[in-house]
C-alpha atoms as a PDB file:
ATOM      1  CA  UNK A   1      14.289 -61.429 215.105  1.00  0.00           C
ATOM      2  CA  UNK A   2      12.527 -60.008 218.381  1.00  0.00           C
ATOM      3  CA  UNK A   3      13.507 -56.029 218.415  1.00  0.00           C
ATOM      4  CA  UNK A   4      15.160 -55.081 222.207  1.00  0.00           C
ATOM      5  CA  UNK A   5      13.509 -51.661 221.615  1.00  0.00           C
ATOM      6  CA  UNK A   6       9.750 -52.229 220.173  1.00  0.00           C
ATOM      7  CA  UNK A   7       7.772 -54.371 222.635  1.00  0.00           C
ATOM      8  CA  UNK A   8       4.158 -53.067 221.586  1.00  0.00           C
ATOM      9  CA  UNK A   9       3.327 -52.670 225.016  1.00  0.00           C
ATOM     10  CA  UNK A  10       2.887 -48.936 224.839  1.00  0.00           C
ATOM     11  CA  UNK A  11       0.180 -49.180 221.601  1.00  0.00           C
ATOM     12  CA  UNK A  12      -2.801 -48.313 223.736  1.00  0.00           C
ATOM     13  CA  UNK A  13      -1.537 -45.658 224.857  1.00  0.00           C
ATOM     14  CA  UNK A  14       0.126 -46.482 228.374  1.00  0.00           C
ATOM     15  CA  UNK A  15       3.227 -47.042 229.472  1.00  0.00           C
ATOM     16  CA  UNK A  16       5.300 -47.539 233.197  1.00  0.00           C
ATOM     17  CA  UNK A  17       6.791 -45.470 235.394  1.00  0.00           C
ATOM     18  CA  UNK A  18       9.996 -46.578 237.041  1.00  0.00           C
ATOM     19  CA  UNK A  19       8.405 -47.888 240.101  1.00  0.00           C
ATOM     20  CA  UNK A  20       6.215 -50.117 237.968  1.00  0.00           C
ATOM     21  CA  UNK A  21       2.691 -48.108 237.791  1.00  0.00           C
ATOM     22  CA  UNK A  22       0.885 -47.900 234.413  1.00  0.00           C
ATOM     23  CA  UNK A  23       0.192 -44.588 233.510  1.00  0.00           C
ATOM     24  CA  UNK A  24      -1.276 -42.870 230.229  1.00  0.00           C
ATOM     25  CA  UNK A  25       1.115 -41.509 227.874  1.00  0.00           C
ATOM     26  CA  UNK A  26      -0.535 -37.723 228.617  1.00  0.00           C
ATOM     27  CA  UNK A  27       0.363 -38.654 232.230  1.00  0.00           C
ATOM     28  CA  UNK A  28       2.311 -35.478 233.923  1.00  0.00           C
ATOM     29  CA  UNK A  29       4.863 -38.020 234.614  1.00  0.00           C
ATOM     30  CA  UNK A  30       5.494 -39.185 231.388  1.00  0.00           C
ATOM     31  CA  UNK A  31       4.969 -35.275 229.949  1.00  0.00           C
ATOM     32  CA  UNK A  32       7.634 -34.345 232.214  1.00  0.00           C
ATOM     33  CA  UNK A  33       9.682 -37.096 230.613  1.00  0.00           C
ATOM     34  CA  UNK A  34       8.981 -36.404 227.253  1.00  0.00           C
ATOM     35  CA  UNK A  35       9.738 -32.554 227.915  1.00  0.00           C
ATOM     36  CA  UNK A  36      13.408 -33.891 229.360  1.00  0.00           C
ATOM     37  CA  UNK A  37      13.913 -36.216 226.584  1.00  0.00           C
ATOM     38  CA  UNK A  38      13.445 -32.884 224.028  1.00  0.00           C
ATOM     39  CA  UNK A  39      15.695 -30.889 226.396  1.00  0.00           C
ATOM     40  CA  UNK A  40      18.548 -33.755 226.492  1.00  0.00           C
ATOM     41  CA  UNK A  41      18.425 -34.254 222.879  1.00  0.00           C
ATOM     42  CA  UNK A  42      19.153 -30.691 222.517  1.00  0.00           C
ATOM     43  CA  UNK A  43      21.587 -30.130 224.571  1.00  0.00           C
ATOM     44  CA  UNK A  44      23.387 -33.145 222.871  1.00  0.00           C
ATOM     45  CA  UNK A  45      22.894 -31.480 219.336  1.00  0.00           C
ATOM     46  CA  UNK A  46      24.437 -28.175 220.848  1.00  0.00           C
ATOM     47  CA  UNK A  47      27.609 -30.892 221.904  1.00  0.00           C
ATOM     48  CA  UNK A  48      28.214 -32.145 218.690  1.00  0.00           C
ATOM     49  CA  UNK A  49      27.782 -28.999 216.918  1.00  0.00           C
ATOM     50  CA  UNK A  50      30.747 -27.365 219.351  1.00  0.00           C
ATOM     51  CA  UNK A  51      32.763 -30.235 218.766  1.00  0.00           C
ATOM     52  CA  UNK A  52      32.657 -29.974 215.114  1.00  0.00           C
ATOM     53  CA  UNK A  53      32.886 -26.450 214.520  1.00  0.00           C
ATOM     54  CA  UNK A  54      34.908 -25.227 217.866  1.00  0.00           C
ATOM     55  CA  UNK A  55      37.668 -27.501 218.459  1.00  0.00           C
ATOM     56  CA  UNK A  56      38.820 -24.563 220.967  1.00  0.00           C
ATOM     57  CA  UNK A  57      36.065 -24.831 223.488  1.00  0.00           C
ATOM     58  CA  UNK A  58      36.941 -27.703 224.887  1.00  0.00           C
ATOM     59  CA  UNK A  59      35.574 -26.814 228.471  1.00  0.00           C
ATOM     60  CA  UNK A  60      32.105 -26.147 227.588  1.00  0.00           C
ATOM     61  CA  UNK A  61      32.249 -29.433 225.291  1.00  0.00           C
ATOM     62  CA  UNK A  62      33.283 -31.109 228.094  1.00  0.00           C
ATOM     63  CA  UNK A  63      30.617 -29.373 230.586  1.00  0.00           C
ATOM     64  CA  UNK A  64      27.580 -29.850 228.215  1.00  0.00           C
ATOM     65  CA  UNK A  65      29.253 -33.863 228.528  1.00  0.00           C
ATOM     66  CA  UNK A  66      28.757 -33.364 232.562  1.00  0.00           C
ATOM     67  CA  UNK A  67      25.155 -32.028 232.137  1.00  0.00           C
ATOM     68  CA  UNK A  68      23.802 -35.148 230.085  1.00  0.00           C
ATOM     69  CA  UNK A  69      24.674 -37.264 232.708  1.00  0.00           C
ATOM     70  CA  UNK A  70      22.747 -35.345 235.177  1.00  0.00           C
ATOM     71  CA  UNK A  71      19.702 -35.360 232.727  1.00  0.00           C
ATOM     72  CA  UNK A  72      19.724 -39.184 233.750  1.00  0.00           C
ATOM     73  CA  UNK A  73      19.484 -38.652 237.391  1.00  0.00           C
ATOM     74  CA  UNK A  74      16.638 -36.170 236.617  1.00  0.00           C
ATOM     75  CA  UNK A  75      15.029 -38.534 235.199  1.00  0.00           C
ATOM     76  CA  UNK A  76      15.082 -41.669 237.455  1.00  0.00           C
ATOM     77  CA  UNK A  77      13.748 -38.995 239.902  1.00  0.00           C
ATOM     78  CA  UNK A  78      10.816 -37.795 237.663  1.00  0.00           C
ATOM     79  CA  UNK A  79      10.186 -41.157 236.821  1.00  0.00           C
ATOM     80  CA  UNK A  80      10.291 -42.506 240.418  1.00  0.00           C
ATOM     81  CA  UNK A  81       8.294 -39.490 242.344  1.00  0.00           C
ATOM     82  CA  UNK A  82       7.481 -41.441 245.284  1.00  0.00           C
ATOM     83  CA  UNK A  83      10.547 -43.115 245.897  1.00  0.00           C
ATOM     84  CA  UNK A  84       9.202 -46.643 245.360  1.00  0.00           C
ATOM     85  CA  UNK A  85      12.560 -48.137 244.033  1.00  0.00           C
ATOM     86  CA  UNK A  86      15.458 -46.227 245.781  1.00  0.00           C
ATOM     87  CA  UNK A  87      17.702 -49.309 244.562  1.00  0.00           C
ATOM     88  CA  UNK A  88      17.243 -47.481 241.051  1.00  0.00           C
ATOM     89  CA  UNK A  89      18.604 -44.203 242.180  1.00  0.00           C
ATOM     90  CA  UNK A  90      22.198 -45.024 242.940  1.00  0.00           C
ATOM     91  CA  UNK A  91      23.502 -41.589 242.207  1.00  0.00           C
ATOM     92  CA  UNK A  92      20.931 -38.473 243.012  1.00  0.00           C
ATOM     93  CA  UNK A  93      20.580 -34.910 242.352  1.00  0.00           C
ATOM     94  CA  UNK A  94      23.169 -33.009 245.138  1.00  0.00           C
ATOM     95  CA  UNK A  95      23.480 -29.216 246.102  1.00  0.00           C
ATOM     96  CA  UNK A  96      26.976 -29.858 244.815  1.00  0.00           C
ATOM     97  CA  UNK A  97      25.819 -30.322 241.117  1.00  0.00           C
ATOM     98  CA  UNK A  98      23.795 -27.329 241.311  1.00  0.00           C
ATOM     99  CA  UNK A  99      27.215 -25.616 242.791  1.00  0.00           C
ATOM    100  CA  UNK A 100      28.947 -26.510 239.432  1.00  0.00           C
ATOM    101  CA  UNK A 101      26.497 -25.247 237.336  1.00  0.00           C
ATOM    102  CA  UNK A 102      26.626 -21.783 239.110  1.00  0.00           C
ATOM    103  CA  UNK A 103      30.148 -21.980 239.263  1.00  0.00           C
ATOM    104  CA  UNK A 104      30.517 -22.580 235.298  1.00  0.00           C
ATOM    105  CA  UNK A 105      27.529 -19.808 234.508  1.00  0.00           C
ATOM    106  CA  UNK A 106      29.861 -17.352 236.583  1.00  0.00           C
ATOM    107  CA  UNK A 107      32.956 -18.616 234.721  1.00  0.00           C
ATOM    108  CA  UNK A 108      31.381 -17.842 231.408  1.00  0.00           C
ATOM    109  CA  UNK A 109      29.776 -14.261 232.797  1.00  0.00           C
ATOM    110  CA  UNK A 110      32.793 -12.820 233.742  1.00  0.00           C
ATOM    111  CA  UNK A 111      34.107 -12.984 230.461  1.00  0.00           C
ATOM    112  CA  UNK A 112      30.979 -11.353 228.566  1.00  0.00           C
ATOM    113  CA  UNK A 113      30.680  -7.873 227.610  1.00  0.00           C
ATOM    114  CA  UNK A 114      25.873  -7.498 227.541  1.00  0.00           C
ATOM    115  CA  UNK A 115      24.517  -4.341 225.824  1.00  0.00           C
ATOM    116  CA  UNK A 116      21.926  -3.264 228.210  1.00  0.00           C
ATOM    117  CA  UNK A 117      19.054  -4.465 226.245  1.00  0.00           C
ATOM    118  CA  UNK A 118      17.159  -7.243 225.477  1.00  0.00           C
ATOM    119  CA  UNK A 119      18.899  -9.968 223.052  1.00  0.00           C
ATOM    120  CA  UNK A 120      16.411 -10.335 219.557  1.00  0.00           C
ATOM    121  CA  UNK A 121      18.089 -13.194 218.473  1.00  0.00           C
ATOM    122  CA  UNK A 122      21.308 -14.731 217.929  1.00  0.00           C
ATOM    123  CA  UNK A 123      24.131 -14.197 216.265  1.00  0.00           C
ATOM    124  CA  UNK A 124      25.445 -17.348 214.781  1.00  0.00           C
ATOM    125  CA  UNK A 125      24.113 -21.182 214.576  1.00  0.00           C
ATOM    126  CA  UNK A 126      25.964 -22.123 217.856  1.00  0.00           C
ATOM    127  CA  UNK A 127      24.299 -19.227 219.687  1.00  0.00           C
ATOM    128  CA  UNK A 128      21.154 -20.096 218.239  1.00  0.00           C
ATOM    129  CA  UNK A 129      21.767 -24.047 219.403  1.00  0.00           C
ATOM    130  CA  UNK A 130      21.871 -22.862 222.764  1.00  0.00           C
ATOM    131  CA  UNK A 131      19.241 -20.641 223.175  1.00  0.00           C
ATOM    132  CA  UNK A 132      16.925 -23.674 221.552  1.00  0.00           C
ATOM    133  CA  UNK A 133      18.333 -25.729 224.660  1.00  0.00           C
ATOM    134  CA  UNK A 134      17.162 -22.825 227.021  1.00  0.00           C
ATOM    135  CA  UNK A 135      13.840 -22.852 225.516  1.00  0.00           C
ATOM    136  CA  UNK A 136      13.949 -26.703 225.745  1.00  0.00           C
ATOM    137  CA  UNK A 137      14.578 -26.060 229.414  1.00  0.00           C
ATOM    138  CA  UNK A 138      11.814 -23.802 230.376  1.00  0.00           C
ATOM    139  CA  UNK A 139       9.810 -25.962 228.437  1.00  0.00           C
ATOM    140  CA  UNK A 140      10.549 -29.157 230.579  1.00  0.00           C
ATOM    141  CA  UNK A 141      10.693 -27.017 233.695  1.00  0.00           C
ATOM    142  CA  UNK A 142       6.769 -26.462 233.028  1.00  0.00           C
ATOM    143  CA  UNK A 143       5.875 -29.585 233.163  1.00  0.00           C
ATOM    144  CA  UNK A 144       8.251 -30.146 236.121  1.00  0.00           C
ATOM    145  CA  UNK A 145       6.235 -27.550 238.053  1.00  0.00           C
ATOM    146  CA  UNK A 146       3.059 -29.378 236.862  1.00  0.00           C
ATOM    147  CA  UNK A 147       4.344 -32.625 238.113  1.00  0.00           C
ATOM    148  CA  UNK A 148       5.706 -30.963 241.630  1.00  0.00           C
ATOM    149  CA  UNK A 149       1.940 -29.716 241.889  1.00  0.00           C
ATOM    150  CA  UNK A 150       0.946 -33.326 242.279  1.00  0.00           C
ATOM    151  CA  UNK A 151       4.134 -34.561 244.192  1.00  0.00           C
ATOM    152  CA  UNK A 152       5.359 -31.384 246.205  1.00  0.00           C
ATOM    153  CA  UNK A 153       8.356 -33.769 247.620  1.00  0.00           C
ATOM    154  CA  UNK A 154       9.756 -34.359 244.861  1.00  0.00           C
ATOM    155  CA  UNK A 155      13.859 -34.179 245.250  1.00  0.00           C
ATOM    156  CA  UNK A 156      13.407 -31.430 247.381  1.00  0.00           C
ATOM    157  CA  UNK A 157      12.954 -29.059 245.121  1.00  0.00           C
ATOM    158  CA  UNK A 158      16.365 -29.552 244.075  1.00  0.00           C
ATOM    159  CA  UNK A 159      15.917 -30.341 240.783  1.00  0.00           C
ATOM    160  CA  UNK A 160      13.607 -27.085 240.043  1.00  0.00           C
ATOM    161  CA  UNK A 161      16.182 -25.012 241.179  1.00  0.00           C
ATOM    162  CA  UNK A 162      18.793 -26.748 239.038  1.00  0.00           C
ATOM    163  CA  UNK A 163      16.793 -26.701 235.771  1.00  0.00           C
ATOM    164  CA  UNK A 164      15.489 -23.006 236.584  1.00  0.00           C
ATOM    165  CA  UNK A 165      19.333 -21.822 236.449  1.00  0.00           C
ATOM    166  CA  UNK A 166      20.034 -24.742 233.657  1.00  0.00           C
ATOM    167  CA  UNK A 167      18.223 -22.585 231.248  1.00  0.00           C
ATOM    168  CA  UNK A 168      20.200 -19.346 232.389  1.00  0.00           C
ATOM    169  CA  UNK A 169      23.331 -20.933 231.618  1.00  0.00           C
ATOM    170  CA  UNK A 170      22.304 -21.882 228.571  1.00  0.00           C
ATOM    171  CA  UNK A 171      21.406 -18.192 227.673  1.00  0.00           C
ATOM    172  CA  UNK A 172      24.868 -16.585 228.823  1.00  0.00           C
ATOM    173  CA  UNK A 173      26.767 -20.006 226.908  1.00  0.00           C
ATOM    174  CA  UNK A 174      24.293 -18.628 223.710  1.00  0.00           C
ATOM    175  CA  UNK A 175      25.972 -14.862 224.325  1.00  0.00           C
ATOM    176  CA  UNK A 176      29.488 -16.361 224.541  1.00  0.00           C
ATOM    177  CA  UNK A 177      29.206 -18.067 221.732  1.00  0.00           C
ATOM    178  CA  UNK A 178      28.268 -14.982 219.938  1.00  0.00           C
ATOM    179  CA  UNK A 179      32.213 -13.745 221.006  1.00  0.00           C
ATOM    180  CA  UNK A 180      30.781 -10.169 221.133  1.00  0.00           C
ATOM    181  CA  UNK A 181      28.723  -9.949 218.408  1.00  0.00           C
ATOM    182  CA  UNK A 182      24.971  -9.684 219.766  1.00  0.00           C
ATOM    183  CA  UNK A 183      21.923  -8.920 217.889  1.00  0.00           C
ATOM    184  CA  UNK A 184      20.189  -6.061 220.486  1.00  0.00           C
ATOM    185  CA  UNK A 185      17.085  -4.659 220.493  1.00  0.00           C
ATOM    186  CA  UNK A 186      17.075  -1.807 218.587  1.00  0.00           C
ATOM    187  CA  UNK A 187      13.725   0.146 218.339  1.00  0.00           C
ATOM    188  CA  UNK A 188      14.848   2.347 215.946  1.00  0.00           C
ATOM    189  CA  UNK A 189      14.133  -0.666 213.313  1.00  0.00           C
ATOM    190  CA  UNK A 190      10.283  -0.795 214.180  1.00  0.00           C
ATOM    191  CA  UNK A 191       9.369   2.840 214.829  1.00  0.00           C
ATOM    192  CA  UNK A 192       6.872   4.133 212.952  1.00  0.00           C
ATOM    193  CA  UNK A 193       7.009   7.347 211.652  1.00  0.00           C
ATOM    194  CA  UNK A 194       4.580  10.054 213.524  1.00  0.00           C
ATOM    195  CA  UNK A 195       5.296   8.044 216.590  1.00  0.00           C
ATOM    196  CA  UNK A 196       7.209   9.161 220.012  1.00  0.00           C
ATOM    197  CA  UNK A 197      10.228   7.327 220.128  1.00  0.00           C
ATOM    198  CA  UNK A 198      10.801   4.973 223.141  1.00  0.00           C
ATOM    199  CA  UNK A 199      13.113   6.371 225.464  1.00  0.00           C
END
């Protein structure tokens, strides 16, 4: 039986954008890609993780749900950087979705209670989930920057605005998770005797 997923036209190392160009697999397209794909998958584990150990947060299940989908129109962008085939962008990137993002960040601020010091880790596997998908997101908003560098229209620079505050949101969702309990940097655990002590 022919597979629908393995076509073997990828083996030597190349592959297609959206708009049809053959690119290498190192491409700063298909890096940008890849670096989305890691974020997404991420962000999906966090998903399923809340749904199976916090039946309560509903909202943020149902947020992190909203924030998949706009992984896809991320994509089609990143994968379409000249606009080539706008018949394969029927929904794009709006200010409005970077409004709801904000607006769900502030939601979950409000409620949070920061010592005023830097977070060493966190507290509990769902915090920790989350502050994998920030890293995720810096990680994929690297190679966004590098791929900007080559196409500086690219959505506007929309879409580095929305995955610069992506990964903030995904650092105050890691501290509410925590429900108070934060692991802060405490010098006092590293001093070394003889030493002044920070201030």
């Amino acid at each position: 039986m022919r597979s629908i997923v393995t076509t073997g036209a990828g083996d030597a190392g190349q592959t297609h954008t959206l708009d049809g160009e053959a690119v290498y697999k190192d491409h700063p397209i298909t890096e940008a890609l890849g670096a989305l794909d890691t974020m997404r998958t991420q962000i999906a584990l966090l998903r399923v993780q809340l749904l199976e150990n916090r039946s309560e947060a509903r909202q943020e299940t149902e947020f992190l749900l909203y924030i998949l989908h706009t992984c896809f129109l991320i994509g089609s962008s990143v994968a379409d950087p000249h606009n080539r085939k706008p018949e394969w962008h029927p929904v794009r990137l709006q200010p409005v979705h970077l409004e709801k993002l904000e607006a769900e960040q502030a939601r979950l601020e409000a409620a949070l209670h920061l010592p005023r010091a830097f977070i060493v880790c966190a507290a509990n596997p769902l915090a920790a989930q989350s502050d994998v998908a920030a890293s995720a997101t810096r990680a994929f908003e690297r190679r966004l920057v590098a791929l900007r560098m080559e196409n500086p229209d690219l959505a506007g620079g929309l879409i580095g605005a929305y995955v610069n505050r992506l990964s903030d949101y995904f650092f105050i969702l890691a501290r509410s998770l925590e429900q108070g309990v934060h692991q802060a940097l405490d010098y006092s655990r590293v001093h070394v005797p003889g030493e002044v002590s920070p201030p």
